[in-house]
PDB file of N, CA and C in Angstrom:
ATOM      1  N   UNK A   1      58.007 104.994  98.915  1.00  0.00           N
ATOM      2  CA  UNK A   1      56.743 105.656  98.789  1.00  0.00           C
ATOM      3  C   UNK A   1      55.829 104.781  97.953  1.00  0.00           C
ATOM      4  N   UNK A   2      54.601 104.895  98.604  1.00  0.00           N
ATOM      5  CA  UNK A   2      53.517 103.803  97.407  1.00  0.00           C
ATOM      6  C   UNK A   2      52.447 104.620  97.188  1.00  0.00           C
ATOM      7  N   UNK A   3      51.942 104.891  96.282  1.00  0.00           N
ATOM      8  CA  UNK A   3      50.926 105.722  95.834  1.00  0.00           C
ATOM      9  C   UNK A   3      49.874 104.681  94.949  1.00  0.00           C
ATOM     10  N   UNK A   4      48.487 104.843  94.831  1.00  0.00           N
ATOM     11  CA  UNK A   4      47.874 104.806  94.343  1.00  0.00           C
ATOM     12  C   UNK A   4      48.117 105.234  92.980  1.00  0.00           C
ATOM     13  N   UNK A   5      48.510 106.098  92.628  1.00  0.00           N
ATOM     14  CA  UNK A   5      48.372 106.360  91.332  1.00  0.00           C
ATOM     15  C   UNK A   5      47.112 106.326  90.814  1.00  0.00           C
ATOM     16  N   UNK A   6      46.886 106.382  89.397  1.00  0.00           N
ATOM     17  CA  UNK A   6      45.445 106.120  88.672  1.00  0.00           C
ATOM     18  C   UNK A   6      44.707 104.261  88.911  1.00  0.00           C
ATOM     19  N   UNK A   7      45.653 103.684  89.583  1.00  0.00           N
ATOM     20  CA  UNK A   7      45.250 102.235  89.441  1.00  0.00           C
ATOM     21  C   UNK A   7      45.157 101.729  90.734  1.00  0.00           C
ATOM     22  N   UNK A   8      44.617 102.031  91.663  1.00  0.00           N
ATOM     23  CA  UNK A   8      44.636 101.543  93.007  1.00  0.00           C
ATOM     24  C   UNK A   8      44.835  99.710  92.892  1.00  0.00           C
ATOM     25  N   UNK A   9      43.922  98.777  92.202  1.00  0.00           N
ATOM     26  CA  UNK A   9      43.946  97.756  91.816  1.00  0.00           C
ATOM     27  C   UNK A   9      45.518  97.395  91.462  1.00  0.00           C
ATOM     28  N   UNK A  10      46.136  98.232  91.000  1.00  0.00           N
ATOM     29  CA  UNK A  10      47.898  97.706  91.066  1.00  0.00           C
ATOM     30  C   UNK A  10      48.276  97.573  92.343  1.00  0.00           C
ATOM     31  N   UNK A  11      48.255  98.675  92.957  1.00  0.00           N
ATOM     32  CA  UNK A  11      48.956  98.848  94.479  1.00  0.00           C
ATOM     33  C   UNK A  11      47.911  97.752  95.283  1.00  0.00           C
ATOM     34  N   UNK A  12      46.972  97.545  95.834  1.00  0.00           N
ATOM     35  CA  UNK A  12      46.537  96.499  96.417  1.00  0.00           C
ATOM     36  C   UNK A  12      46.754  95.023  95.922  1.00  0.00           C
ATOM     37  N   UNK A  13      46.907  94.877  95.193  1.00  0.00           N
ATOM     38  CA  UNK A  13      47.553  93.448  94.388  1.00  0.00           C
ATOM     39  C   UNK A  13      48.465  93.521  94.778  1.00  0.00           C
ATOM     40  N   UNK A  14      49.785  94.342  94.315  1.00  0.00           N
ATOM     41  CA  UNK A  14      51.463  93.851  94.676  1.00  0.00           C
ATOM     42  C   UNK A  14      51.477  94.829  95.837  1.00  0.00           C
ATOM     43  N   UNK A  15      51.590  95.840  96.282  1.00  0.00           N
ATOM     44  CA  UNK A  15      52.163  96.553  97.061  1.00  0.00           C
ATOM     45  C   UNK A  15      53.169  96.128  98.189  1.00  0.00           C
ATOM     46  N   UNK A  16      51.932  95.312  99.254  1.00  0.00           N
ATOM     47  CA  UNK A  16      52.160  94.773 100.558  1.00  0.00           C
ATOM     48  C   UNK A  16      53.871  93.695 100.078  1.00  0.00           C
ATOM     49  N   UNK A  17      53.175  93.032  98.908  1.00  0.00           N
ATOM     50  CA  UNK A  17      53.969  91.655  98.899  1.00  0.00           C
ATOM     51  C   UNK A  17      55.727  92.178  98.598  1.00  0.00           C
ATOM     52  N   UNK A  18      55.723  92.976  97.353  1.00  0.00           N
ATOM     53  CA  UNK A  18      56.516  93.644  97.150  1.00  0.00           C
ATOM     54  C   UNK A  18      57.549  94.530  98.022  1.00  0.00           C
ATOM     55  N   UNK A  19      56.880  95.247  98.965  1.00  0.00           N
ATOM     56  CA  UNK A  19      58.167  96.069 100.065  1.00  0.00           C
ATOM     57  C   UNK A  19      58.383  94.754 101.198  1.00  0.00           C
ATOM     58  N   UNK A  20      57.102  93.735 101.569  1.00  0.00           N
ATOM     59  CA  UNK A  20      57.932  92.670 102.022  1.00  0.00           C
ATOM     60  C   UNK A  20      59.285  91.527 101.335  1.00  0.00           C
ATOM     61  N   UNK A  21      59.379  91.697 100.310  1.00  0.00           N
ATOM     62  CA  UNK A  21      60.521  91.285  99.262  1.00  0.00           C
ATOM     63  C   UNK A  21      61.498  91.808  99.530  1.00  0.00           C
ATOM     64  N   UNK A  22      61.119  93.469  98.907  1.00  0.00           N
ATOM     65  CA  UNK A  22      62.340  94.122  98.652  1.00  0.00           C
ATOM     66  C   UNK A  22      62.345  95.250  99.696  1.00  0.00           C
ATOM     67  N   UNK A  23      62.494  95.273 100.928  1.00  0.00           N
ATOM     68  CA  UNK A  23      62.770  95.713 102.241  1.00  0.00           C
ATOM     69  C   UNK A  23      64.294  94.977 102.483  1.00  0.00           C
ATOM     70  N   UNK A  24      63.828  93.821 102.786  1.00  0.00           N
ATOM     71  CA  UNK A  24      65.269  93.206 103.520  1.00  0.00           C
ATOM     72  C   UNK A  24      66.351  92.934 102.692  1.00  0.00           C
ATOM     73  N   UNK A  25      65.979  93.039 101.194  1.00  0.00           N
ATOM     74  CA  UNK A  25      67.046  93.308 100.024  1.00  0.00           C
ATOM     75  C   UNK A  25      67.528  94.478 100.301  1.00  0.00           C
ATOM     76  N   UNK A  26      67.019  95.476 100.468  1.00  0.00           N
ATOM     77  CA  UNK A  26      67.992  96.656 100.255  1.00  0.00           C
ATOM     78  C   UNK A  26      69.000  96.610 101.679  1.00  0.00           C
ATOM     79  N   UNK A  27      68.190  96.105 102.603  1.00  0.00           N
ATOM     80  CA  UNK A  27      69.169  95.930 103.878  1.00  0.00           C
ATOM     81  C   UNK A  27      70.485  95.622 103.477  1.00  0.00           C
ATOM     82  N   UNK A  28      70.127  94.107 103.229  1.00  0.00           N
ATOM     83  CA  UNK A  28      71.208  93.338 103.098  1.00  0.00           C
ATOM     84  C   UNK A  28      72.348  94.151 101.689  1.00  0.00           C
ATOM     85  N   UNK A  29      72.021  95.168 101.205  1.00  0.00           N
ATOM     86  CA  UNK A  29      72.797  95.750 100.180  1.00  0.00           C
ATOM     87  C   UNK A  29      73.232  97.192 100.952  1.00  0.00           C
ATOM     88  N   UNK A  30      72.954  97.169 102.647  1.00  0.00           N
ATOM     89  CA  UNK A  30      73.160  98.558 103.269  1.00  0.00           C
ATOM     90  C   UNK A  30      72.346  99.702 102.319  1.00  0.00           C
ATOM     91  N   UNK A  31      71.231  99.455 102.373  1.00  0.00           N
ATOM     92  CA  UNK A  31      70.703 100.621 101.547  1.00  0.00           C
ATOM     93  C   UNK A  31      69.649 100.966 102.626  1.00  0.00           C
ATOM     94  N   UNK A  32      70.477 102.123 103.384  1.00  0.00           N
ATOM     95  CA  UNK A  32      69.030 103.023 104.575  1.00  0.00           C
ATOM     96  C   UNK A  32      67.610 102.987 103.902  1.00  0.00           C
ATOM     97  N   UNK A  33      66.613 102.612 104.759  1.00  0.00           N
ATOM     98  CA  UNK A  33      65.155 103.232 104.546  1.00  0.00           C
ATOM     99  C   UNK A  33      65.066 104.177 105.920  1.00  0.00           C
ATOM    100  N   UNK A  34      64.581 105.518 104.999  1.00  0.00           N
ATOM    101  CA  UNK A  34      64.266 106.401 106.071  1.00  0.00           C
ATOM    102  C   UNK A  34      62.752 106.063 106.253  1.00  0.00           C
ATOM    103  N   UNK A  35      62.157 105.716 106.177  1.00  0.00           N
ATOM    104  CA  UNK A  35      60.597 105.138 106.425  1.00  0.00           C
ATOM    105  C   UNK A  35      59.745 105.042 104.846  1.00  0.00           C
ATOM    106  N   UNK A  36      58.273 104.668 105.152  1.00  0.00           N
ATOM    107  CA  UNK A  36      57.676 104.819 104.283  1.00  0.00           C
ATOM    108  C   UNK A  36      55.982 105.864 104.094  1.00  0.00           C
ATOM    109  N   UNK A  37      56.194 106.388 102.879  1.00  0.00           N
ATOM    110  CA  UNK A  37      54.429 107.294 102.786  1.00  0.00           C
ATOM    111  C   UNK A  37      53.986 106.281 101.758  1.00  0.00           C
ATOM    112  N   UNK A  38      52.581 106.394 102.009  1.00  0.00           N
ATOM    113  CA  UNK A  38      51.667 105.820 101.549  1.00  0.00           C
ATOM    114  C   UNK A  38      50.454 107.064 101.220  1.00  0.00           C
ATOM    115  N   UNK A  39      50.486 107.551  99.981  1.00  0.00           N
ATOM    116  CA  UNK A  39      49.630 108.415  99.768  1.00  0.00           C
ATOM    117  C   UNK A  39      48.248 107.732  98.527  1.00  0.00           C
ATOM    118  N   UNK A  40      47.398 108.880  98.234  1.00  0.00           N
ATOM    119  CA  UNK A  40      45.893 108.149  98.015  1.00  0.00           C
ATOM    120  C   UNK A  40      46.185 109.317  96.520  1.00  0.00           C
ATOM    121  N   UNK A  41      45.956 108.692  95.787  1.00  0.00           N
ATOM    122  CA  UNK A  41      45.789 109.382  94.751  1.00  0.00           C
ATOM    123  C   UNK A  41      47.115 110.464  93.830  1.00  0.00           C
ATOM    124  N   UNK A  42      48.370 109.842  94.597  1.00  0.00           N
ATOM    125  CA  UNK A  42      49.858 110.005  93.823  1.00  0.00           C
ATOM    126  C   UNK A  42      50.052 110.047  92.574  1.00  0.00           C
ATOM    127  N   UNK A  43      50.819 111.174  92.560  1.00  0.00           N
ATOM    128  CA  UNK A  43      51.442 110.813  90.898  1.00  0.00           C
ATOM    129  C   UNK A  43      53.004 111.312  91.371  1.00  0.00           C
ATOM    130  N   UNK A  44      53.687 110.739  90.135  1.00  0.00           N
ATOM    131  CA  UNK A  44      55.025 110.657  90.357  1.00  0.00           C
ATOM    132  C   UNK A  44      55.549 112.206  90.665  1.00  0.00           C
ATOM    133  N   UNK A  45      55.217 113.266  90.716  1.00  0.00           N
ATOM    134  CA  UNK A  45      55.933 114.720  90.999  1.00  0.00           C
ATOM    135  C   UNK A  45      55.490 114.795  92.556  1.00  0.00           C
ATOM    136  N   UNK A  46      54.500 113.694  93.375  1.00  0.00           N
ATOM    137  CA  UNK A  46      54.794 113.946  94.744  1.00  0.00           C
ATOM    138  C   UNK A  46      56.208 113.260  95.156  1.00  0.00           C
ATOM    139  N   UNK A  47      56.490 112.610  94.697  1.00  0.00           N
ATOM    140  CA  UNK A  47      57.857 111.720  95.330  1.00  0.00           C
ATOM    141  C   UNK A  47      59.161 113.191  95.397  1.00  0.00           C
ATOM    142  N   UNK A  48      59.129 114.189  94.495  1.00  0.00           N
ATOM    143  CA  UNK A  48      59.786 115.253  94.748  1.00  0.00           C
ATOM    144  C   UNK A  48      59.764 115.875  95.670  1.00  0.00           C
ATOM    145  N   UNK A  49      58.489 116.250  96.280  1.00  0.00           N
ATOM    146  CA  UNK A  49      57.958 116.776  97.466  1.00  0.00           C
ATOM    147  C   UNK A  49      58.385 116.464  98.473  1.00  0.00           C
ATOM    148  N   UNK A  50      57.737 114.675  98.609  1.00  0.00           N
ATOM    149  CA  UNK A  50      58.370 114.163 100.064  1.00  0.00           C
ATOM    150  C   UNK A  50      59.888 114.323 100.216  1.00  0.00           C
ATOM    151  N   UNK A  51      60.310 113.555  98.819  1.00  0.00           N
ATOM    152  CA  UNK A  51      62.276 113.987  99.183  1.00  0.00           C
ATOM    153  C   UNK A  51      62.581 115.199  99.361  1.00  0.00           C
ATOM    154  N   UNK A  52      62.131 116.637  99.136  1.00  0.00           N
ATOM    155  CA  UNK A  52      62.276 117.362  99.710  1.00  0.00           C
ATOM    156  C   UNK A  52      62.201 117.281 101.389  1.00  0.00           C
ATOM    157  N   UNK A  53      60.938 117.268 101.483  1.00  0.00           N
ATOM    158  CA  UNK A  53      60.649 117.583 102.770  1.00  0.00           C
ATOM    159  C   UNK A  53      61.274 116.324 103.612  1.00  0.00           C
ATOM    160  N   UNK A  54      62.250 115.559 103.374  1.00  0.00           N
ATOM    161  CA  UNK A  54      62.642 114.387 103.877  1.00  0.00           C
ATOM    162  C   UNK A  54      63.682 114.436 104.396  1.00  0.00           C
ATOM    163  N   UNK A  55      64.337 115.039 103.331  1.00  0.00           N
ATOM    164  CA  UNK A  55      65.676 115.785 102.726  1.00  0.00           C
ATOM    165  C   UNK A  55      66.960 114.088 102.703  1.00  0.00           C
ATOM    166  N   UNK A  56      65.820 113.514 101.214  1.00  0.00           N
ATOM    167  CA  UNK A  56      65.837 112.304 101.079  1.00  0.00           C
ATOM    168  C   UNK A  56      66.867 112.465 100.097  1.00  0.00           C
ATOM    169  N   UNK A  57      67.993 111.892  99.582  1.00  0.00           N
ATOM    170  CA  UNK A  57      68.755 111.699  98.900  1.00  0.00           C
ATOM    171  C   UNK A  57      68.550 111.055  97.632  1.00  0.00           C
ATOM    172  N   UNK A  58      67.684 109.859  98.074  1.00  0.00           N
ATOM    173  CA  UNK A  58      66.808 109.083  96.292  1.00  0.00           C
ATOM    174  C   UNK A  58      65.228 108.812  97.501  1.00  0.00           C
ATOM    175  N   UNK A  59      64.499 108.751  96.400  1.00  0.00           N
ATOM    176  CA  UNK A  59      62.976 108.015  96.446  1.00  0.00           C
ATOM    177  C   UNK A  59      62.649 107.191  95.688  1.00  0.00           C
ATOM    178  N   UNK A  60      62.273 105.939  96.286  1.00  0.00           N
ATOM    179  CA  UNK A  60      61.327 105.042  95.529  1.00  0.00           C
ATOM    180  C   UNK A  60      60.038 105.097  95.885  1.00  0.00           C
ATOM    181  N   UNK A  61      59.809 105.177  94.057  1.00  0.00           N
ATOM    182  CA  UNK A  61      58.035 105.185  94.179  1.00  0.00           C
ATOM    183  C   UNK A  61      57.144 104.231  93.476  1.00  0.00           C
ATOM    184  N   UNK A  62      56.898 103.350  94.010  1.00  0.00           N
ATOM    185  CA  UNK A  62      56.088 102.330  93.180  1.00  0.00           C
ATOM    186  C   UNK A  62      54.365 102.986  93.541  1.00  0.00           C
ATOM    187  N   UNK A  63      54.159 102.825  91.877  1.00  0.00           N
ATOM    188  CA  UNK A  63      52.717 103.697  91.845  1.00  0.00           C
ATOM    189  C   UNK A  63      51.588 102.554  90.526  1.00  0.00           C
ATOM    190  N   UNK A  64      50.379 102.872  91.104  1.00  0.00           N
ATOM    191  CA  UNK A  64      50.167 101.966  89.860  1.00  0.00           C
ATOM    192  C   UNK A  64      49.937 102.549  89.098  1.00  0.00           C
ATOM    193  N   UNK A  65      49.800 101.903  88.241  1.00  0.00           N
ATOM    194  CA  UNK A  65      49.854 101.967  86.530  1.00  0.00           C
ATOM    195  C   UNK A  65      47.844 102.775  86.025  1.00  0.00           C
ATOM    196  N   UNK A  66      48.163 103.462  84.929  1.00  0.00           N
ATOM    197  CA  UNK A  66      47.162 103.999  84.258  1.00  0.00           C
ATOM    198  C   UNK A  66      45.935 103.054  83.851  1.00  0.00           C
ATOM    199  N   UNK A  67      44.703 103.668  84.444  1.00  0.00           N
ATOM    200  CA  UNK A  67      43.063 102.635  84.232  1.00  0.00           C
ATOM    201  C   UNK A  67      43.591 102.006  82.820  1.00  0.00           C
ATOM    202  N   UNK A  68      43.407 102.610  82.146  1.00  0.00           N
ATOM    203  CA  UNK A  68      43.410 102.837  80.202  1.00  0.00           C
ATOM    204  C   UNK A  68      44.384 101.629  80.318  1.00  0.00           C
ATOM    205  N   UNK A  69      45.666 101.154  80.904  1.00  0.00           N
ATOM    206  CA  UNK A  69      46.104 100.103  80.772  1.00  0.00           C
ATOM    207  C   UNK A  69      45.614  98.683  80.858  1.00  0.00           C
ATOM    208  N   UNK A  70      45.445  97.408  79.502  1.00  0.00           N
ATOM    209  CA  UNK A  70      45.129  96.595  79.521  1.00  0.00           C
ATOM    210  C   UNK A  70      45.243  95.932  80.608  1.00  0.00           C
ATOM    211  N   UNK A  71      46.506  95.586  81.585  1.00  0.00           N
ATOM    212  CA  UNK A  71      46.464  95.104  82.911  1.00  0.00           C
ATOM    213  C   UNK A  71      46.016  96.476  83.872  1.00  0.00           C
ATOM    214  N   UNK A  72      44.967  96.358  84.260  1.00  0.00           N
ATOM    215  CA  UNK A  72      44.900  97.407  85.469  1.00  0.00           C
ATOM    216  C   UNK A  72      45.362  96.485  86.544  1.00  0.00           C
ATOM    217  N   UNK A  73      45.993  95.815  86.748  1.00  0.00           N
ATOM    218  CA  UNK A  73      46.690  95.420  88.057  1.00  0.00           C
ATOM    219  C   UNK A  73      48.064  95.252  87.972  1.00  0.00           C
ATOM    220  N   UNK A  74      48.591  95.808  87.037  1.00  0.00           N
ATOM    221  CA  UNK A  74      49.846  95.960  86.393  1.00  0.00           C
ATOM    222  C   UNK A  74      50.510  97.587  87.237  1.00  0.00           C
ATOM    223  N   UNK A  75      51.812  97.405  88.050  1.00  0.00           N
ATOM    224  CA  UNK A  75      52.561  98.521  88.384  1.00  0.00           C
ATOM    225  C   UNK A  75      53.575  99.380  87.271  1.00  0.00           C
ATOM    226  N   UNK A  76      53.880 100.336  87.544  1.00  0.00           N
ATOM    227  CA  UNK A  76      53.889 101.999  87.054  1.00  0.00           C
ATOM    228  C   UNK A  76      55.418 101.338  86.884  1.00  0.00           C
ATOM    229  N   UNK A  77      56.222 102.261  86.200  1.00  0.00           N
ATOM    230  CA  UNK A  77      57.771 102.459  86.142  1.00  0.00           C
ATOM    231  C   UNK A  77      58.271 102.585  87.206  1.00  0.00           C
ATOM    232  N   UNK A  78      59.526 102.323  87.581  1.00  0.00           N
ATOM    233  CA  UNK A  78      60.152 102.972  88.842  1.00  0.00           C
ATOM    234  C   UNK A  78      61.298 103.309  89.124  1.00  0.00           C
TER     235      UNK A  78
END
């Protein structure tokens, strides 16, 4: 899952480059992707939602990081 978060400027900087990285890593570690959401204005309690409604076992959510942060192109925890 990639969300915007408060920092859109994070997610357009790394986003793309990033699930092209670490896509074929998790392959190669047999780690299923059931697909991906891309939502506009995310915060981390939607990733509950979708795994619900997924009936997703784990979610990754790379989100960006808070304006107020000195790097605004800097990504969120994950």
């Amino acid at each position: 899952m990639i969300g915007d978060g408060l920092s859109p400027a994070a997610v357009n900087v790394h986003a793309v480059e990033l699930a092209r990285t670490l896509v074929p890593r998790l392959a190669e570690a047999r780690i299923q992707i059931g697909g991906t959401v891309v939502a506009s204005g995310a915060r981390v309690a939607l990733g509950d939602e979708i795994g619900a409604v997924l009936g997703a076992r784990m979610v990754l959510m790379l989100i960006g990081e808070r304006p107020a942060s000195p790097r605004q192109t800097a990504s969120g925890p994950i």
